[in-house]
Each structure stands twice: as structure tokens, then as C-alpha cells.
Protein backbone atom coordinates (compact mmCIF):
# COMPACT_ATOMS: atom_id res chain seq x y z
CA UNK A 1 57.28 -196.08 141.39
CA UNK A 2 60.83 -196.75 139.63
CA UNK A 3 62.51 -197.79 143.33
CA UNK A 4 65.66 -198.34 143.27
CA UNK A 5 67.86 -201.28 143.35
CA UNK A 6 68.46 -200.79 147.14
CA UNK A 7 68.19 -197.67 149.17
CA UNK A 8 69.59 -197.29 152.26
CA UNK A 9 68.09 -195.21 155.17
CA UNK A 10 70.59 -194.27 157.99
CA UNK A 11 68.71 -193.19 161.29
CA UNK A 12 70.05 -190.71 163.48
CA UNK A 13 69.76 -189.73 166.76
CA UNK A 14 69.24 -185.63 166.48
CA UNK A 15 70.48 -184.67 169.72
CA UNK A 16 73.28 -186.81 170.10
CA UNK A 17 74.13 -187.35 166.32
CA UNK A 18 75.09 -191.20 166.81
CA UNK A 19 73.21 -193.89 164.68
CA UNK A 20 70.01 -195.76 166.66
CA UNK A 21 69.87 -198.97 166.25
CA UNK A 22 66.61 -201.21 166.80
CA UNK A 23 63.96 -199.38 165.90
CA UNK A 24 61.42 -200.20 163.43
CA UNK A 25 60.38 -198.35 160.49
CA UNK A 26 57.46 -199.41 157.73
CA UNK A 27 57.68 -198.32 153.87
CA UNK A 28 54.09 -197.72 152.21
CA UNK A 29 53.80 -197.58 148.78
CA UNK A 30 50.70 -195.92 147.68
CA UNK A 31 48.87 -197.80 145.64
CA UNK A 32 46.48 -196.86 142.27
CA UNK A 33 43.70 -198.29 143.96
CA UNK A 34 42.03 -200.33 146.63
CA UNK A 35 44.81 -200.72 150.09
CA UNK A 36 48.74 -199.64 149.65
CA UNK A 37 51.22 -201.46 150.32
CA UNK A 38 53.29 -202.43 153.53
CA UNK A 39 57.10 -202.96 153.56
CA UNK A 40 58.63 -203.93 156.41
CA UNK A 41 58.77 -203.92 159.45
CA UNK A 42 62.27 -202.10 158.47
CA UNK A 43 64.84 -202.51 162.02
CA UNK A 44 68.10 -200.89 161.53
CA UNK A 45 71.08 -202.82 162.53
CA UNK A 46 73.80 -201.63 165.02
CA UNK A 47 74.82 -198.69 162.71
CA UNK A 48 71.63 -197.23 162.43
CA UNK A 49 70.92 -198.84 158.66
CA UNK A 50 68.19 -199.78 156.91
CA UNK A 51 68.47 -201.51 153.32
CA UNK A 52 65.66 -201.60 151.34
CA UNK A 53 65.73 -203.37 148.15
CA UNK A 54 63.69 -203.42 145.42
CA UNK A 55 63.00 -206.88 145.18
CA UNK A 56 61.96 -206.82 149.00
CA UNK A 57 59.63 -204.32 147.63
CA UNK A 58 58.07 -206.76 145.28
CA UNK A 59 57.80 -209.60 147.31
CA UNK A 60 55.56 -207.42 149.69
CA UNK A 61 53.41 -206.55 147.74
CA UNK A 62 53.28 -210.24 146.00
CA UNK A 63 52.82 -211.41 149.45
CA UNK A 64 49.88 -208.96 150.57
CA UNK A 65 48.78 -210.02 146.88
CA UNK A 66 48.42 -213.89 147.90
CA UNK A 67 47.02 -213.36 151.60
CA UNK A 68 44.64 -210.87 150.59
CA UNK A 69 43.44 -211.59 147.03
CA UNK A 70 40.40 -209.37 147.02
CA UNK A 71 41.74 -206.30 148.80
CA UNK A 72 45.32 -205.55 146.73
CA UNK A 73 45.74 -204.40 143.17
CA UNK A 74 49.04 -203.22 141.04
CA UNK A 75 52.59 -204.01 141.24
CA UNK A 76 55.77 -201.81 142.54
CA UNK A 77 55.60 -199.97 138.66
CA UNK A 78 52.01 -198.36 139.77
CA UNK A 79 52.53 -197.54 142.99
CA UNK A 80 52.63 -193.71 143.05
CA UNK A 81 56.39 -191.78 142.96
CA UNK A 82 55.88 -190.11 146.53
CA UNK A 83 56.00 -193.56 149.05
CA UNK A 84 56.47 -192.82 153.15
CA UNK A 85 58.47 -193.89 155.56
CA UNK A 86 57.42 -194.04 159.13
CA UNK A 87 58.27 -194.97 162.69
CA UNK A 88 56.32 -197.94 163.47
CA UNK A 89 54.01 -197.42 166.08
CA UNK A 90 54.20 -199.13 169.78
CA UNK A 91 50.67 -200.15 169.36
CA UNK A 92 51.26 -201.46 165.75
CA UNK A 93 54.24 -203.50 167.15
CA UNK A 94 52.41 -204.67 169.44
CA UNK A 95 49.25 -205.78 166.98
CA UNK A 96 51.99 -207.39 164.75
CA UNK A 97 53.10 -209.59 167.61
CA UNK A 98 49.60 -210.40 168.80
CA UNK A 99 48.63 -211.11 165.22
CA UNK A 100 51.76 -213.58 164.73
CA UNK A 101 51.38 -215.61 168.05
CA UNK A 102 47.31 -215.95 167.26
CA UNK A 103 48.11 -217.00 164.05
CA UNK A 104 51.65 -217.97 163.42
CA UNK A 105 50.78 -219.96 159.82
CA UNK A 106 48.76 -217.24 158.08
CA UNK A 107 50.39 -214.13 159.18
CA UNK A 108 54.40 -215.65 159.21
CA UNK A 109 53.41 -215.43 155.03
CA UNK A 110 53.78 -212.02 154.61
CA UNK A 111 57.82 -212.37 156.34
CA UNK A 112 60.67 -214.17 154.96
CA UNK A 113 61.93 -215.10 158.37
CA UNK A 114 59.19 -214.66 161.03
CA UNK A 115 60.37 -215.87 164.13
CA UNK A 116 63.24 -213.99 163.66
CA UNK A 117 61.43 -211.02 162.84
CA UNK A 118 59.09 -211.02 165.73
CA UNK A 119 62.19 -211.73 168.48
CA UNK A 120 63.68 -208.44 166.82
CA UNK A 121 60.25 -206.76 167.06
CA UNK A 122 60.25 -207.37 170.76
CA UNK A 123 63.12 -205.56 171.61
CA UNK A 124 62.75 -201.92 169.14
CA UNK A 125 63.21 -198.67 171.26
CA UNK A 126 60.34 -197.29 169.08
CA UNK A 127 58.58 -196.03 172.69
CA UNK A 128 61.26 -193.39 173.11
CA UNK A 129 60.96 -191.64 169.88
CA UNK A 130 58.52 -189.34 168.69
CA UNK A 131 56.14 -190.57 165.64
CA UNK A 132 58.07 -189.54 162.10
CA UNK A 133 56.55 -189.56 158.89
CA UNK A 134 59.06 -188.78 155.96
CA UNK A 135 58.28 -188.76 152.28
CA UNK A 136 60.15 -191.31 149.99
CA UNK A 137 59.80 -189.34 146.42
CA UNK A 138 61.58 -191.62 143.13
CA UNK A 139 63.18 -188.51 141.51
CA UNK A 140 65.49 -188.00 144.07
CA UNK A 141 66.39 -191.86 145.62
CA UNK A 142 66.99 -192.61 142.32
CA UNK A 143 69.98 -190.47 141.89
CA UNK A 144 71.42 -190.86 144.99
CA UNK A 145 69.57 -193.74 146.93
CA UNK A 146 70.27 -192.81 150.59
CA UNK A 147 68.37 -190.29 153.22
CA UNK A 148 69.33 -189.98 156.09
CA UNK A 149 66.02 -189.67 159.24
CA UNK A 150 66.66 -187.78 162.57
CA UNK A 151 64.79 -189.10 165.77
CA UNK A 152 63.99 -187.39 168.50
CA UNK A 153 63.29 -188.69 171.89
CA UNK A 154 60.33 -188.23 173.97
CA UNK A 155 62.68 -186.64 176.80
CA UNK A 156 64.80 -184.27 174.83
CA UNK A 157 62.54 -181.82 173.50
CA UNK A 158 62.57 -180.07 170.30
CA UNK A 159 61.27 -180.93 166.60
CA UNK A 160 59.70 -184.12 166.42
CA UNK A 161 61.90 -185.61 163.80
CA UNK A 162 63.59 -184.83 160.49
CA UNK A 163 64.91 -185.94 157.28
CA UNK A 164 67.58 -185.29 155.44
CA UNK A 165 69.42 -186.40 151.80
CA UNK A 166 72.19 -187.20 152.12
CA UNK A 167 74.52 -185.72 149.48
CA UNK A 168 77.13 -188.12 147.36
């Protein structure tokens, strides 16, 4: 995948149409072979945002690469062009944080700032959105590197999430 230098993903609350911050997202890239790969987790900030760069991209996968020799293969250039980008589970929040505090020295590798990253973790509204699954194609983030993701609460009804692109 040719990923951009940085894309930026602005979340949205669909019924109210205000930015949601704290909530969690995860990037897989799908690898040629053997397990893809796992960027994030992805928590917007207070407007909603997401940045993710390519480089972040890279040192993912480098960093599933060197905690899991034998189960990784490829680089960000063979991942296919079609990547997804998902709500992070409750329950996989809640594995990641069991996973750290069991073993704080192998699994704070694969984050830059762990500690940090697991504090945020514990506070994400994920549990009052519906599951969303969006596709991440190259063609069109790299002309205009921004989509925008719609999230819909448990309580409101309707479609269970959207995307849009956002036009320049």
C-alpha cells in the first residue's frame, strides 16, 4: 500500500453531528501473507481527530516484526491497497489492558508510549457505539488524505455507522 504521508480521520457523531472524542480505532493492513498488520490503538483527541502517519505505519509493522519474528512477513509497500479501519472492540480493550499489566516489558514494545497509552485506553467511550468497519482504499487517501467516520450510539437507533470522504 502507497499510504500516505499522514491521513487524518475525523469521527463524527451521526445524530448529533459534533466530533467524539476518546474512542479508539485500529488500522489493519492486510498483509501478502502469514498475520496483517495492527496500527494503533488510534484515540481521537478532543476534536474528534485521528492522525495517522505513515511512518507510524512502519514502525508497527517493524514492531510486530521484532516481537513476533516467525508469524509477520512484508513491509507497508506489500500490504494490499484496500486496509480497514475499525472501532476497537470493548473486549479487545480490555485484552490490551490485561495483556499490558501481565506483561508490561514484552507487550509496552509494540507502543511508543505505553503507560500513556493504556491510561487513555481506560477511559474510550467505545461501549456506546455500535461496531464500524470502514475500508481504507490507497487510490483515494492518496489524493485527498482525510475521511471522515460517523458513529452511532447504542441508544439512538438507526444505521450502525458510516463513512464518508471528505471532499477538498
Amino acid at each position: 500500500m502507497e499510504f500516505p504521508d499522514e491521513l487524518t480521520v475525523r469521527v463524527i457523531d451521526a445524530a448529533s453531528g459534533h466530533p467524539v472524542e476518546n474512542v479508539s480505532f485500529l488500522l489493519r493492513l492486510k498483509a501478502p501473507v502469514k498475520n496483517d498488520y495492527a496500527v494503533g490503538p488510534l484515540i481521537t483527541n478532543q476534536d474528534g481527530i485521528i492522525r495517522i502517519s505513515r511512518e507510524g505505519c512502519e514502525r508497527a509493522i517493524k514492531q510486530a516484526k521484532e516481537m513476533f519474528i516467525m508469524d509477520y512477513s512484508g513491509n507497508l509497500s506489500s500490504c494490499s491497497k484496500v486496509a480497514e479501519l475499525r472501532l476497537h472492540s470493548p473486549l479487545e480493550i480490555a485484552n490490551t489492558i490485561t495483556q499490558f499489566e501481565e506483561a508490561p516489558d514484552f507487550w509496552g514494545m509494540a507502543f511508543d508510549h505505553p503507560e500513556e497509552l493504556i491510561s487513555r485506553l481506560r477511559k474510550v467511550q467505545n461501549s456506546i457505539f455500535r461496531p464500524i468497519s470502514v475500508p481504507v482504499t490507497e487510490e483515494p487517501i492518496r489524493q485527498n488524505p482525510e475521511i471522515q467516520v460517523f458513529l452511532t450510539k447504542f441508544d439512538s437507533g438507526g444505521q450502525a455507522g458510516s463513512i464518508s470522504e471528505a471532499k477538498s
